[in-house]
Protein backbone atom coordinates (compact mmCIF):
# COMPACT_ATOMS: atom_id res chain seq x y z
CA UNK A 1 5.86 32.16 -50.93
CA UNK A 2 5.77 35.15 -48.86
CA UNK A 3 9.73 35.84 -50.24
CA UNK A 4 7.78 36.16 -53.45
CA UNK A 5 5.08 38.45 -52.03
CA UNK A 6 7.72 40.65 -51.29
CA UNK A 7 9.39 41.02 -54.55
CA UNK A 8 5.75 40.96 -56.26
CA UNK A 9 4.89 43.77 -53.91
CA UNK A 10 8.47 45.92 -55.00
CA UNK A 11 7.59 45.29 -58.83
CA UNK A 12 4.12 46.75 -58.43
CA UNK A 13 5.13 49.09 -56.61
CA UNK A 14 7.81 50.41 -59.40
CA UNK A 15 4.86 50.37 -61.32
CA UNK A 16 2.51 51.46 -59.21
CA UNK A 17 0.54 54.37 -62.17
CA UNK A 18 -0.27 51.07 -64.25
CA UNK A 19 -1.61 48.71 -61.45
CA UNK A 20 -4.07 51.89 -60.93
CA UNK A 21 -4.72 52.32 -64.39
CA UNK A 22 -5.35 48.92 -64.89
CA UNK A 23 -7.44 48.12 -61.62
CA UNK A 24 -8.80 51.49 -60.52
CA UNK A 25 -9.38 53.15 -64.28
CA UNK A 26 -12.32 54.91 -62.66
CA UNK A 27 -9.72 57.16 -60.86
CA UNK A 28 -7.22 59.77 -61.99
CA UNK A 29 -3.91 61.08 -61.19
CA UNK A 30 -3.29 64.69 -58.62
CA UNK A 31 0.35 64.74 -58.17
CA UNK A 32 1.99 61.85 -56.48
CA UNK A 33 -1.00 60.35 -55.95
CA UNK A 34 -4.11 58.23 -57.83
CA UNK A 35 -7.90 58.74 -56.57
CA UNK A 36 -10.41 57.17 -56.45
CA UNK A 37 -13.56 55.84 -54.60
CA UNK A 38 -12.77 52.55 -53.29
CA UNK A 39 -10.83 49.58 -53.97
CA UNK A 40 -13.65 48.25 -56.37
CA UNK A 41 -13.09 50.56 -58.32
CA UNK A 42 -15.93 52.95 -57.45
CA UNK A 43 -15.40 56.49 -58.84
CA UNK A 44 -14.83 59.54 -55.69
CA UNK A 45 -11.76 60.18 -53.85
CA UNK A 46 -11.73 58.56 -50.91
CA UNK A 47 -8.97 55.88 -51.91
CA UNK A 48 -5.43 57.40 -52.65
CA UNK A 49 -2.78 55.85 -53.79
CA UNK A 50 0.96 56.79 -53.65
CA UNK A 51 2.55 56.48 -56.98
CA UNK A 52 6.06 57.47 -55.98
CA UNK A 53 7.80 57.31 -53.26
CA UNK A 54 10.96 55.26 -51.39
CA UNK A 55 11.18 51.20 -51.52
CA UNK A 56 10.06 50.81 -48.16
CA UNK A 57 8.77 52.52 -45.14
CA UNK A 58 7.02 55.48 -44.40
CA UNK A 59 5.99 57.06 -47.92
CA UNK A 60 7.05 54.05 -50.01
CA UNK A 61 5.80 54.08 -53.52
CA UNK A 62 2.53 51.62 -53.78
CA UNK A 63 1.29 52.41 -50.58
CA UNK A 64 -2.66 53.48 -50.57
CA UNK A 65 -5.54 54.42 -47.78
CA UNK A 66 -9.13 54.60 -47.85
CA UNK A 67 -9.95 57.78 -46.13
CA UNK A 68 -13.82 56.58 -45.31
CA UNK A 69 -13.23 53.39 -44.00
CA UNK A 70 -9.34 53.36 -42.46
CA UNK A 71 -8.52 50.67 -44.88
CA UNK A 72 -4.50 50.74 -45.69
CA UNK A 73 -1.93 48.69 -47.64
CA UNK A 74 -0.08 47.87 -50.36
CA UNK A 75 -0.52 46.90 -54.12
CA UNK A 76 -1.00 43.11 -53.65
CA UNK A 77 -3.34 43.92 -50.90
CA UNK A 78 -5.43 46.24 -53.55
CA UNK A 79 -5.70 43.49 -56.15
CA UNK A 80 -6.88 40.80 -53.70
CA UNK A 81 -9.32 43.08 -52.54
CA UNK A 82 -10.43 44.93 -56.16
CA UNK A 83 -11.15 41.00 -57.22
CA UNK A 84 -11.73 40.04 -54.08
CA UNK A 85 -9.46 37.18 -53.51
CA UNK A 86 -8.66 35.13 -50.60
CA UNK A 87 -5.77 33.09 -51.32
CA UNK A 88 -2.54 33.87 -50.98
CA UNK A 89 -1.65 31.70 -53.94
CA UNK A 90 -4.30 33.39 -56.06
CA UNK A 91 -3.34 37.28 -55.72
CA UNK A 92 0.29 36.34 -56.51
CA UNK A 93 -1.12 34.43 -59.39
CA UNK A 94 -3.22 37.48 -60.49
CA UNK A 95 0.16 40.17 -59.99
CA UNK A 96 2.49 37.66 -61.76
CA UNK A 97 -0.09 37.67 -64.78
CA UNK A 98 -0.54 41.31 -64.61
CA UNK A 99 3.11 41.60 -64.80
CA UNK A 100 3.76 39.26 -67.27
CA UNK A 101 5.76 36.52 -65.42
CA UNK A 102 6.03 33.07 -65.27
CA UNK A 103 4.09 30.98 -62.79
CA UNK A 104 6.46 29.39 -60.47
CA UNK A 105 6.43 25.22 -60.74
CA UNK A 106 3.92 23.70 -58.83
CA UNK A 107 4.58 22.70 -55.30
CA UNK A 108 4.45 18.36 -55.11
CA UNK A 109 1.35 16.55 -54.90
CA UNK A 110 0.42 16.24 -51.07
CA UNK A 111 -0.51 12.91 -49.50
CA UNK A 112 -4.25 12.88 -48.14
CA UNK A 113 -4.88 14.42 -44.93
CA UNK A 114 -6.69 12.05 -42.50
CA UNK A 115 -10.73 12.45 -42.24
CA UNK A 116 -11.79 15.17 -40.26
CA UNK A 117 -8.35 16.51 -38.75
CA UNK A 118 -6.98 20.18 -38.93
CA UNK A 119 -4.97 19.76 -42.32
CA UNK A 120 -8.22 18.70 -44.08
CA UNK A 121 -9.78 21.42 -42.58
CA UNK A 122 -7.55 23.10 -44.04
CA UNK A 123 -7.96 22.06 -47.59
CA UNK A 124 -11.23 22.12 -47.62
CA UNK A 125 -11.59 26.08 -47.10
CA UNK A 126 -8.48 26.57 -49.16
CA UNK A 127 -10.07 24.45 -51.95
CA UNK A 128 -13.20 27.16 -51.54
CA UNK A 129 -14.13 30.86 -53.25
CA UNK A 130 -14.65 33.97 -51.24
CA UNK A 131 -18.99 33.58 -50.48
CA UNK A 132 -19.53 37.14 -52.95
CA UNK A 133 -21.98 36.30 -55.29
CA UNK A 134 -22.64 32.18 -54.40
CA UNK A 135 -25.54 30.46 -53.48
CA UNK A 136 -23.59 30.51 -49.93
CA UNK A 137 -23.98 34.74 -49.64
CA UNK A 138 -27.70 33.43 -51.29
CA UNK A 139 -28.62 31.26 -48.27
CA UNK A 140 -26.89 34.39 -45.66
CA UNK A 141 -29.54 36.49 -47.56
CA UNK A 142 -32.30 34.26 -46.94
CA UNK A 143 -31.86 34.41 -43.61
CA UNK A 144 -31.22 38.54 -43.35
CA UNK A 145 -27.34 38.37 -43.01
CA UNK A 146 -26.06 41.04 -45.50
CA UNK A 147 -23.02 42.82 -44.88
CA UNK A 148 -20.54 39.95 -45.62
CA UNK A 149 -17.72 42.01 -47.27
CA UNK A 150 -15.18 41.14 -44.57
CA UNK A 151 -16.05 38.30 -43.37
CA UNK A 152 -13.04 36.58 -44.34
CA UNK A 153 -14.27 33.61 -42.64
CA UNK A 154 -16.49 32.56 -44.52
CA UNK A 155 -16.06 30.83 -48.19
CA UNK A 156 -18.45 28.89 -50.39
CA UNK A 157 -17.82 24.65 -51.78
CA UNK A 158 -19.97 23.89 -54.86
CA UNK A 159 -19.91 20.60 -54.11
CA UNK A 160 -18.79 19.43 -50.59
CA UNK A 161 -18.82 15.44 -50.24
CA UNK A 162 -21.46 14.68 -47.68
CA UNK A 163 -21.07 11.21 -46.26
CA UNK A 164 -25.09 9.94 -45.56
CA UNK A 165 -25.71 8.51 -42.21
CA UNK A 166 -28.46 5.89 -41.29
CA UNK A 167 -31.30 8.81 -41.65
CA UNK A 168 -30.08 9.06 -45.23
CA UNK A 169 -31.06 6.31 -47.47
CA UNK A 170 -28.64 6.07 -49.86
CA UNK A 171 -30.86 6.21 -53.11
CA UNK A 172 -31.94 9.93 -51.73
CA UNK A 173 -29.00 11.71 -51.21
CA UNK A 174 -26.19 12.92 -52.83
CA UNK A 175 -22.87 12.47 -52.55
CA UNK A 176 -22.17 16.13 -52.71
CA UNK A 177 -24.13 19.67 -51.92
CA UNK A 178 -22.94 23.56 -52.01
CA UNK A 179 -21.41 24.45 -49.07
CA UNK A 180 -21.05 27.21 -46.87
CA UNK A 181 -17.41 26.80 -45.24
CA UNK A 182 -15.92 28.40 -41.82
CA UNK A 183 -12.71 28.69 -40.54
CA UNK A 184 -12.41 27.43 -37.27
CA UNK A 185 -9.09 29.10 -35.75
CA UNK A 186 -7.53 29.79 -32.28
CA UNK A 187 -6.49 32.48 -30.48
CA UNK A 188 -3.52 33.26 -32.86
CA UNK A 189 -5.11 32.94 -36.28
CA UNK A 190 -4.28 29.53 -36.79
CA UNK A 191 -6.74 27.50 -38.47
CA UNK A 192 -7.26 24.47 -36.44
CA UNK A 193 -10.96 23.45 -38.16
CA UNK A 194 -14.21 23.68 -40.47
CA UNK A 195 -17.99 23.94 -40.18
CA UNK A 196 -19.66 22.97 -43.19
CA UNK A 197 -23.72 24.07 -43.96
CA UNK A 198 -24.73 22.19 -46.41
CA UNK A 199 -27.22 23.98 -48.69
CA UNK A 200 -30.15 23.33 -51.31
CA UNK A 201 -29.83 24.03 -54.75
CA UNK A 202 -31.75 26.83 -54.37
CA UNK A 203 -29.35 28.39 -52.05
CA UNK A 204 -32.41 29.41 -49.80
CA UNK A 205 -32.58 26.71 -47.26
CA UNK A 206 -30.44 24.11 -45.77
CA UNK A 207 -29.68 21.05 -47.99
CA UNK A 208 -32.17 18.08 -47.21
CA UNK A 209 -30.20 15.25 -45.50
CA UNK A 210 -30.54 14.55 -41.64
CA UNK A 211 -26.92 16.60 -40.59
CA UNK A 212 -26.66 19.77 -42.59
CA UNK A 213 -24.26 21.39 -40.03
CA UNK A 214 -21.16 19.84 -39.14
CA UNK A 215 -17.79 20.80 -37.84
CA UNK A 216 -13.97 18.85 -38.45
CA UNK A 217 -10.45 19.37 -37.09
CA UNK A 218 -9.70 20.74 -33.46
CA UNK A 219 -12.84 22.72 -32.30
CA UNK A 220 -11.81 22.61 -28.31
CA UNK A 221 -11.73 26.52 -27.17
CA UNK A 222 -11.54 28.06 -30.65
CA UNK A 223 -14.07 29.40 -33.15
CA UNK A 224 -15.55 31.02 -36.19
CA UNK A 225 -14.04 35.04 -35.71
CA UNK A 226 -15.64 37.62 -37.22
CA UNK A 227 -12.97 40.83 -36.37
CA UNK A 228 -9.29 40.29 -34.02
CA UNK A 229 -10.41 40.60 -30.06
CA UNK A 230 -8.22 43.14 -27.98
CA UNK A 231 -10.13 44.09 -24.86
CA UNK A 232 -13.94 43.73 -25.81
CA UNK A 233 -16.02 40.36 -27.52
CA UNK A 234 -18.88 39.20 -28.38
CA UNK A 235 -19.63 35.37 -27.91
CA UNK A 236 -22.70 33.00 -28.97
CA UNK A 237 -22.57 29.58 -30.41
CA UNK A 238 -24.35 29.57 -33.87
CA UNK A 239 -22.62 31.34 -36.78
CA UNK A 240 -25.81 32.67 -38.00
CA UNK A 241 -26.73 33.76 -34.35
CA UNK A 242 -23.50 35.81 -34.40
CA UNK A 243 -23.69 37.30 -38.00
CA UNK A 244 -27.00 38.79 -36.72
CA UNK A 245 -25.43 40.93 -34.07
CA UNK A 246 -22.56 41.84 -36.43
CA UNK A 247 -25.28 43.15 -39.05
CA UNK A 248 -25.98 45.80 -35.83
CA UNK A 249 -22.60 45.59 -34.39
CA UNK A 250 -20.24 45.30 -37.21
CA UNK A 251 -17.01 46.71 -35.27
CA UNK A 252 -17.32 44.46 -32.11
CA UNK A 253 -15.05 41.36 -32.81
CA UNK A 254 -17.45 38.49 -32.37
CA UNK A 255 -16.74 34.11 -32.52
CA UNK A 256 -19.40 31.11 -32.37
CA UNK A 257 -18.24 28.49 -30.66
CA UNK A 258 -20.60 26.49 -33.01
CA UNK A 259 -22.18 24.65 -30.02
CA UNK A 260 -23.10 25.21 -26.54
CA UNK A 261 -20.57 22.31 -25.26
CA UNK A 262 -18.03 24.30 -27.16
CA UNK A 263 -18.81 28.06 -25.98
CA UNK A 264 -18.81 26.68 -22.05
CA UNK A 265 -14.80 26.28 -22.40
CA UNK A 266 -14.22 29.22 -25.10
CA UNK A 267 -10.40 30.11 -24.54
CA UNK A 268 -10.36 33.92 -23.94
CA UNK A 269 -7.59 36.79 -25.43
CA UNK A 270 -4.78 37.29 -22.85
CA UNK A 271 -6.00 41.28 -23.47
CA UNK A 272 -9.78 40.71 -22.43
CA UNK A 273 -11.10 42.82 -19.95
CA UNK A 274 -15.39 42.42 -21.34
CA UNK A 275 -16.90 39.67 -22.72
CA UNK A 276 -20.60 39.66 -24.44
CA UNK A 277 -22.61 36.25 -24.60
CA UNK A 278 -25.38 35.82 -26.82
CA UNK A 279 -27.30 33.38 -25.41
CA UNK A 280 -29.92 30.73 -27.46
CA UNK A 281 -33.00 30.53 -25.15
CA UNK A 282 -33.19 27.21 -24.57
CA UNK A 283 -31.67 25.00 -21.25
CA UNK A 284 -28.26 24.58 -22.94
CA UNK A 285 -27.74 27.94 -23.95
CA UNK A 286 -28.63 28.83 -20.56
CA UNK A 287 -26.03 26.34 -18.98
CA UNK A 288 -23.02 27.28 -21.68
CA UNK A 289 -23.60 31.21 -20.41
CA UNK A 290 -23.35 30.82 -17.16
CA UNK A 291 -20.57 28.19 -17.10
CA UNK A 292 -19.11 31.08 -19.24
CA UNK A 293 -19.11 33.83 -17.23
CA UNK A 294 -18.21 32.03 -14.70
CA UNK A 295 -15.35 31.31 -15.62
CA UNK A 296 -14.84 34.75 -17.41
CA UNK A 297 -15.12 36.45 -14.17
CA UNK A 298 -12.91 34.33 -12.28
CA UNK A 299 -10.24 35.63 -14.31
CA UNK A 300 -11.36 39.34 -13.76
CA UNK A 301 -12.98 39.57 -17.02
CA UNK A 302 -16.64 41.44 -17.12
CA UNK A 303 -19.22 39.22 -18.17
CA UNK A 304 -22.57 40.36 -19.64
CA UNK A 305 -25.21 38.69 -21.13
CA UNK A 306 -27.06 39.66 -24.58
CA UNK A 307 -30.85 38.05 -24.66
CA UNK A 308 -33.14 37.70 -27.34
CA UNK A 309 -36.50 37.92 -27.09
CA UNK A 310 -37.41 34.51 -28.88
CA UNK A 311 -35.26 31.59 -29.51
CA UNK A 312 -32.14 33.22 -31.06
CA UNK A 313 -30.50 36.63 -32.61
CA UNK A 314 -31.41 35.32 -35.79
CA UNK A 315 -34.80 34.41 -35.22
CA UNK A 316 -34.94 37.88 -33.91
CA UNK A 317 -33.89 39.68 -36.73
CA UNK A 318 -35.79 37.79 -39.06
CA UNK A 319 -39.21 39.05 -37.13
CA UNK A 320 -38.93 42.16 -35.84
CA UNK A 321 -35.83 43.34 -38.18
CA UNK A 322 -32.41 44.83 -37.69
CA UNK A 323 -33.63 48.80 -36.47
CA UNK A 324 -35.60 46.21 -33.71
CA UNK A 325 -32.83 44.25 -33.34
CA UNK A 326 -30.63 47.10 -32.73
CA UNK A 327 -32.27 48.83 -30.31
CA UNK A 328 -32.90 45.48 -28.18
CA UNK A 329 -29.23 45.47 -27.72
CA UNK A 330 -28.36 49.03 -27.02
CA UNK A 331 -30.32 48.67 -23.67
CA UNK A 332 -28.16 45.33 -23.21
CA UNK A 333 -24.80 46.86 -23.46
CA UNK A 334 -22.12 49.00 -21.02
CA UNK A 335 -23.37 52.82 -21.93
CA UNK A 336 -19.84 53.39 -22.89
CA UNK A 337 -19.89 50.51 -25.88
CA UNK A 338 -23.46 52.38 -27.15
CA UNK A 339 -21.89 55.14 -29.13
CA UNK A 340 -18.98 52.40 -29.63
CA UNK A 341 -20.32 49.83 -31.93
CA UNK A 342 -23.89 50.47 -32.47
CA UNK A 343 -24.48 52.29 -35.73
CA UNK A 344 -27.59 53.17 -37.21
CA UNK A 345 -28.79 50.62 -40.06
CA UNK A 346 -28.85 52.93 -42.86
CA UNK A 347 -25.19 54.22 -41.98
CA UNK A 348 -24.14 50.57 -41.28
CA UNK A 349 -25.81 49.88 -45.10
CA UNK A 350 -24.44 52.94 -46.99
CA UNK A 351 -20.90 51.92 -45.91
CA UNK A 352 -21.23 48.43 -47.32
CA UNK A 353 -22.33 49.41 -50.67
């Protein structure tokens, strides 16, 4: 498949005026180049594409930047993100029809992957949709988490199977809710597991049954990323505890561990050198911290600790809001991370519109 990314890639490339046309007709041609706002398609000129140019390399043909947020790649990388898809399978779907060409055959039916391991994790969030406009992005609403554009992540199940347990009678539940999926993946970007939410129909709460969260596959050490670690991270265990930072911190890569068993043996990037725990106020949060940096600074590794001032980040946000929220945790950071990831909320908001 990725041979055929390649050649997709070329194609669109030798036809790079008509992919803008078609997906940025907001924008115009200057020269050698096609602007426009964004890759949705928003009119301005921040976005340029080049629309000739060599095959490959520096100044190939195809090739586009957004000037306001750093943003780079090439053609198939613009379609996937002007209809915002995920799947690898589904943007060379989308350039083949542009195109005009045949779909290849499909691959053979796969056996069933055994209950709760890494390959059903697996095809669970490949079976899901990006979370943009779902009662998923709904429920992240409900509980303040906006921002969600790149959280990659994240993707949305209309109906999840949910398999009751003995607090579920069976004539009250049902077999399957809307689900908010996460990719749970190791240091390298593998995928290794899932954490479902089930949600209401409403897409405002949590669905009713006695387990709404729960994870599947290999969970030991790995985690929900939001952003690729180098030499800073932030760490917590709840995905909504971590999205709340993010909506202050959106450039700091962040993971939940998704419990506090799970965040106490976190693996950490080879490239490390400052690690950030958010820490739930309550005895286990307090235990998986400190077993954390422990451990972080036995390796050399700068451990600090991020507090909230009631039970969790969320809960934080939720009360006081995110200009509260934000200024709890620039007196929690190194002065030198300050100018480094906190932005102001209505700078932090402009750019995600």
């Amino acid at each position: 498949m990725r041979n055929d990314a390649s050649e997709l890639a070329q194609r669109l490339a030798r036809n790079a005026e008509a992919v803008c046309r078609h997906y940025l007709s907001n924008g115009r041609r200057e020269g050698r180049y096609w602007l426009v706002g964004d890759v949705e398609n928003t009119p301005g000129r921040s976005l340029y594409v080049r629309l000739k140019g060599t095959e490959s390399g520096k100044g190939a043909a195809g090739k586009w930047t957004d000037a306001a947020t750093g943003e780079h790649g090439d053609l198939l990388d613009l379609i996937a993100a002007n209809r915002r898809l995920d799947s690898l399978r589904d943007i060379l779907d989308e350039a083949r029809t542009f195109l005009s060409l045949p779909r290849p055959d499909p691959p053979p039916r796969q056996p069933p992957a055994p209950t709760g391991s890494p390959e059903a994790a697996r095809r669970l969030f490949a079976m899901s949709q990006p979370i943009a406009g779902t009662l998923a992005e709904a429920y992240l609403r409900s509980r303040a988490l906006t921002g969600l554009r790149n959280c990659t992540a994240l993707r949305f199940h209309p109906r999840c199977y949910y398999r009751g347990d003995e607090d579920d009678p069976r004539d009250r539940v049902r077999d399957a809710w809307p689900a908010l999926i996460a990719a749970v993946t190791d240091l390298a970007g593998t995928q290794t597991g899932a954490h479902r939410t089930w949600l209401d129909l409403s897409g405002q709460d949590k669905a009713p049954v006695s387990t709404p969260r729960r994870a599947m596959g290999h969970l030991l050490g790995h985690g929900v990323r939001f952003g690729v670690a180098d030499d800073e991270l932030a760490a917590g265990e709840g995905i909504e505890t971590m999205l709340s930072l993010r909506r202050v911190m959106p450039t700091l890569p962040m993971v939940a561990a998704l419990s506090a068993n799970h965040l106490a043996v976190l693996l950490f990037p080879p490239t490390l050198r400052r690690l950030y725990l958010a820490r739930d106020n309550d005895a286990a949060g307090h235990g998986a911290v400190a077993a954390l940096a422990e451990r972080a600074t036995s390796v050399g590794i700068e451990a600090l600790t991020l507090e909230p001032r009631l039970g969790d980040f969320n809960e934080d946000l939720r009360t006081f809001g995110p200009e509260a929220l934000a200024a709890a945790v620039r007196l929690q950071l190194a002065p030198e991370d300050v100018a480094r990831f906190v932005r102001s909320i209505s700078a932090i908001e402009a750019a995600a519109l």
